[in-house]
N, C-alpha and C. Protein backbone atom coordinates (compact mmCIF):
# COMPACT_ATOMS: atom_id res chain seq x y z
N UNK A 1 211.46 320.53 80.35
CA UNK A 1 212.01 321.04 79.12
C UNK A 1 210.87 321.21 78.10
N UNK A 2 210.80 322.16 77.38
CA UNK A 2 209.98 322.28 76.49
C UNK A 2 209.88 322.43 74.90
N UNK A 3 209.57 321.91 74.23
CA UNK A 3 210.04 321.16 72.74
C UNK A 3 208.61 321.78 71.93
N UNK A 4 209.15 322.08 70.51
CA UNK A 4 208.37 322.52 69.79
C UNK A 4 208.35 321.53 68.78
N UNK A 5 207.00 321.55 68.25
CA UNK A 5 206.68 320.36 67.26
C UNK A 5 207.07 321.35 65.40
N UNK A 6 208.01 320.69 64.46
CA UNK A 6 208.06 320.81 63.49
C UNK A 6 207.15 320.58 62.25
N UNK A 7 206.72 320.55 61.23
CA UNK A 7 205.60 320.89 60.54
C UNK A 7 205.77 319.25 60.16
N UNK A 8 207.26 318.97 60.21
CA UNK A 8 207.40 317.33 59.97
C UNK A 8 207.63 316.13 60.67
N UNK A 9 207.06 316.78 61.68
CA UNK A 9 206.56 316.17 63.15
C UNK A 9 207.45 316.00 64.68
N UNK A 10 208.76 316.65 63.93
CA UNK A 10 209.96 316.76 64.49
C UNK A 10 209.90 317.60 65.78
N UNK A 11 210.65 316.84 67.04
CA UNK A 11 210.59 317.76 68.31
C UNK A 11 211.89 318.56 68.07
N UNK A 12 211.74 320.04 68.64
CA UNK A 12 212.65 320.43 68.38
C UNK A 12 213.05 321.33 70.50
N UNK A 13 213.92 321.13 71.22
CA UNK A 13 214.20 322.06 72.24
C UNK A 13 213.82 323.29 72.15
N UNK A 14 212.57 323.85 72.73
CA UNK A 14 212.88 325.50 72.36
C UNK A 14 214.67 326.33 72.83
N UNK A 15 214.80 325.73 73.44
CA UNK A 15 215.95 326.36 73.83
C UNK A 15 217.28 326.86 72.68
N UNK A 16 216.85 325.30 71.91
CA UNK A 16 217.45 325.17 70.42
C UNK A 16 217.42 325.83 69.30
N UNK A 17 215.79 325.78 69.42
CA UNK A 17 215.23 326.72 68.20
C UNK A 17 215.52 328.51 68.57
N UNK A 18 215.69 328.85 70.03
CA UNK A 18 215.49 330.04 70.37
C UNK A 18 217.49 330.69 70.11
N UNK A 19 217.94 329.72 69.83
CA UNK A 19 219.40 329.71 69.92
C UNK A 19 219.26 329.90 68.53
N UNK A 20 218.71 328.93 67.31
CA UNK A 20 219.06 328.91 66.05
C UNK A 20 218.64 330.44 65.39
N UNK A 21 217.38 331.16 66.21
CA UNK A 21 217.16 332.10 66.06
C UNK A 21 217.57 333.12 65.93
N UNK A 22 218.44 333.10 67.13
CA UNK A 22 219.89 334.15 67.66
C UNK A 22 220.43 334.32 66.34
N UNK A 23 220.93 333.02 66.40
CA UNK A 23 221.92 332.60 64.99
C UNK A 23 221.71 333.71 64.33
N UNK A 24 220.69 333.39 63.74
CA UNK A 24 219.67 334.24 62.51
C UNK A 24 220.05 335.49 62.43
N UNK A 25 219.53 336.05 63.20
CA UNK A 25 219.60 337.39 63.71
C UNK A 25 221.24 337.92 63.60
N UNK A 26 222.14 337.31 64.05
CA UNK A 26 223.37 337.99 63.95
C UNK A 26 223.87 337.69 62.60
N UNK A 27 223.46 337.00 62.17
CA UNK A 27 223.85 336.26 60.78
C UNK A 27 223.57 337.65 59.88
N UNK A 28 222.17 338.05 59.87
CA UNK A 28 221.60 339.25 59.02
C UNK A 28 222.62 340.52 59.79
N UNK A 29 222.87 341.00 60.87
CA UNK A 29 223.86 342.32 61.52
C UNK A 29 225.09 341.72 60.56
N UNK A 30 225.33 340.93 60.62
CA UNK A 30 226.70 340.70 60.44
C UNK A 30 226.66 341.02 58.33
N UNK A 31 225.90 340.86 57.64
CA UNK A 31 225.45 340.88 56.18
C UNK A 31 225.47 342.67 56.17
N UNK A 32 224.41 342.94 57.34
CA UNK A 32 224.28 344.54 56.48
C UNK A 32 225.52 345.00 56.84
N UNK A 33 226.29 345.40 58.05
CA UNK A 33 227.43 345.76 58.55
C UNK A 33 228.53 345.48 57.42
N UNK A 34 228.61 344.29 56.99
CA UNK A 34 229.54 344.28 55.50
C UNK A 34 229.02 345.05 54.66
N UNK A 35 227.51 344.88 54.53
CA UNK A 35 226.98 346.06 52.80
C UNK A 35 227.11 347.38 52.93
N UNK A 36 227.12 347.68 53.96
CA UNK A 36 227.43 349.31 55.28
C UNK A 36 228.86 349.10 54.52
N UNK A 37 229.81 348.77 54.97
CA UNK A 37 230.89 349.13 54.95
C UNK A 37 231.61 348.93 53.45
N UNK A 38 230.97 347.90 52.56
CA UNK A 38 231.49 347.99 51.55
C UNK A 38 230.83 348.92 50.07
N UNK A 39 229.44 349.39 50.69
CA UNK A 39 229.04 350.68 50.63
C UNK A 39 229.43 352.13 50.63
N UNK A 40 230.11 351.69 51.65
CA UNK A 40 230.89 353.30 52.11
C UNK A 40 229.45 353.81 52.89
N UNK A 41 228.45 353.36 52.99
CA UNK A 41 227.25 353.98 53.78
C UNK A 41 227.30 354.25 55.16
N UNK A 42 228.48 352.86 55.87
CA UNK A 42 228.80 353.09 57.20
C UNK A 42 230.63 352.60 57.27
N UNK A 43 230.76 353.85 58.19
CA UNK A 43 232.85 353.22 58.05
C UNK A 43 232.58 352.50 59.46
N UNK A 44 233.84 351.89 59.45
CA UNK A 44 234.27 351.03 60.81
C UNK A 44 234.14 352.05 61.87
N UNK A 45 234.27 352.94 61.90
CA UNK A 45 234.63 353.51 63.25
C UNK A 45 233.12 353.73 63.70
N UNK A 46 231.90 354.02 62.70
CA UNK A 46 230.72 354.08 62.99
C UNK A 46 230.31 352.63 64.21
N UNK A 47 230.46 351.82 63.09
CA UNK A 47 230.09 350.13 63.57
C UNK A 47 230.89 349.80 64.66
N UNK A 48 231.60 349.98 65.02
CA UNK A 48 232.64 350.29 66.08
C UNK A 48 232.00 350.84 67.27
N UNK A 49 231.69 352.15 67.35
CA UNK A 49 230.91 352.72 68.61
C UNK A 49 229.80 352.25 68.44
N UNK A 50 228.60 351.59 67.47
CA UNK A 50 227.82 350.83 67.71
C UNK A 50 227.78 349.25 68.73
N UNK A 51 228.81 348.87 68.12
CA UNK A 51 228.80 347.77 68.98
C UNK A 51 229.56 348.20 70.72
N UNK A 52 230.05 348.88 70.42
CA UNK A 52 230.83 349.10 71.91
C UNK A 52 229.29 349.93 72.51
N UNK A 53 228.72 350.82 72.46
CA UNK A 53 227.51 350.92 72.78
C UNK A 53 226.52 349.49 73.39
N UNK A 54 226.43 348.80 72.18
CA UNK A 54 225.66 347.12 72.67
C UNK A 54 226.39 347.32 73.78
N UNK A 55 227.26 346.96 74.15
CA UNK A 55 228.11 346.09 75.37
C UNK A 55 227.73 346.77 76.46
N UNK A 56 228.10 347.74 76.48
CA UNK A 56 227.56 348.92 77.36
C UNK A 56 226.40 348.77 78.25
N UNK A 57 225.50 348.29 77.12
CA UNK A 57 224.44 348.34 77.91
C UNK A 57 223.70 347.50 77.95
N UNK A 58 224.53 346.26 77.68
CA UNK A 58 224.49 344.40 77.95
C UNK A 58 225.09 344.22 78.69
N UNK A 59 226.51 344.76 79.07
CA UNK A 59 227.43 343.91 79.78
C UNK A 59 226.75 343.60 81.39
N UNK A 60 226.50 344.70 82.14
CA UNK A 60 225.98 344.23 83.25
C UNK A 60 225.19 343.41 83.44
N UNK A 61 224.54 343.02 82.44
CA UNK A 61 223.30 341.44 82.91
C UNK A 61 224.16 340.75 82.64
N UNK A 62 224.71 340.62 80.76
CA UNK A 62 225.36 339.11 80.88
C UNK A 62 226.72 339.31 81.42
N UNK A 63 227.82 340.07 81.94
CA UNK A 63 228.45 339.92 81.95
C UNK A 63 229.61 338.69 81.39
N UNK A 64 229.59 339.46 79.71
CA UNK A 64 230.12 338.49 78.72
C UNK A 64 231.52 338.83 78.42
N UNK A 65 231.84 339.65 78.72
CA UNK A 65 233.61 340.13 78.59
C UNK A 65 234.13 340.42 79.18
N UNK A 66 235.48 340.20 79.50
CA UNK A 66 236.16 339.98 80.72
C UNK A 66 237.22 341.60 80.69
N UNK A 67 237.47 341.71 79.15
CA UNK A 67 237.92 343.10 79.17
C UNK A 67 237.72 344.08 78.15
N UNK A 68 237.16 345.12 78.12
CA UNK A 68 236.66 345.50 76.59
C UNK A 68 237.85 346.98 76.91
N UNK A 69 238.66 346.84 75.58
CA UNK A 69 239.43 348.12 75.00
C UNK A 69 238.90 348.67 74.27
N UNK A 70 237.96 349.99 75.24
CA UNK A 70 237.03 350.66 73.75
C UNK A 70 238.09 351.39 72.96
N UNK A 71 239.35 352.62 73.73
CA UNK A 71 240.13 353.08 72.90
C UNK A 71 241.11 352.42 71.99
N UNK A 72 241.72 351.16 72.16
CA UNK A 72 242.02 350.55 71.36
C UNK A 72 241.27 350.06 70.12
N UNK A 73 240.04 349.71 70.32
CA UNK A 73 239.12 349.16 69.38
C UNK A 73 238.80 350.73 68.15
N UNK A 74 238.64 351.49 69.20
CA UNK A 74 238.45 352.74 68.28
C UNK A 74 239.57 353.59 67.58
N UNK A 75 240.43 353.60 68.11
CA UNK A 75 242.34 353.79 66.93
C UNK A 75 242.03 352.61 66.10
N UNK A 76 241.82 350.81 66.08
CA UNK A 76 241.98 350.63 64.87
C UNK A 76 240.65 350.57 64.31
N UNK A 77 239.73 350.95 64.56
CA UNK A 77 238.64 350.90 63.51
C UNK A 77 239.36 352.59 62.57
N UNK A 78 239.49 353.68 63.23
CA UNK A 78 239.88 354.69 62.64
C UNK A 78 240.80 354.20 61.64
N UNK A 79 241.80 353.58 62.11
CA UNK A 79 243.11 353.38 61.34
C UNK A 79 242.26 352.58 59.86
N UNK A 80 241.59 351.40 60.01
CA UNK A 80 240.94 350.59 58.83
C UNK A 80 240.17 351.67 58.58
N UNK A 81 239.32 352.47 58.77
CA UNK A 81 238.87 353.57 57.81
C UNK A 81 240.40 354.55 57.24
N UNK A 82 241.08 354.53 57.63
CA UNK A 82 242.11 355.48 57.06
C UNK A 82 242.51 354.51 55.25
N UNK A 83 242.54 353.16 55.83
CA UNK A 83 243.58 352.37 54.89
C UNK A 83 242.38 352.27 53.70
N UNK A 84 241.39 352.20 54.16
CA UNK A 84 239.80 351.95 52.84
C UNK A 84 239.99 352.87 52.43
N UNK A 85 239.98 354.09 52.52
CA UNK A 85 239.90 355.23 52.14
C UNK A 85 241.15 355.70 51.73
């Protein structure tokens, strides 16, 4: 296992830190995707085929979803752009 040293001498799992990282990272998608949308810069249905895109062309390594409804997902992202608007 391999552990990274903290500035305060603290071991930390990389596995941990490489996870808290993740975190990070979706933490900030997940911030602009709200400023996008409460912007009006990006509607749901945009962010919508974005992420169904990700999957697309993730799913075969991780195989992380067991069932993805892109046309469903995409009527209600349309529909929540209908009701914002």
């Amino acid at each position: 296992m391999k552990f990274h040293k903290t500035k305060d001498g603290k071991k930390i799992k990389l596995a941990d830190l490489e996870l808290s990282h993740l975190e990070n990272i979706i933490k900030w998608i997940e911030r602009k995707a709200k400023e996008g949308l409460n912007k009006k810069s990006l509607s749901s249905l945009e962010l919508t085929k974005a992420c169904l895109t990700q999957i697309k062309k993730s799913e075969k390594a991780l195989n992380a979803f067991v069932t993805v409804t892109e046309e469903e997902a995409l009527s209600q992202a349309a529909n929540a752009d209908k009701e914002i608007n």
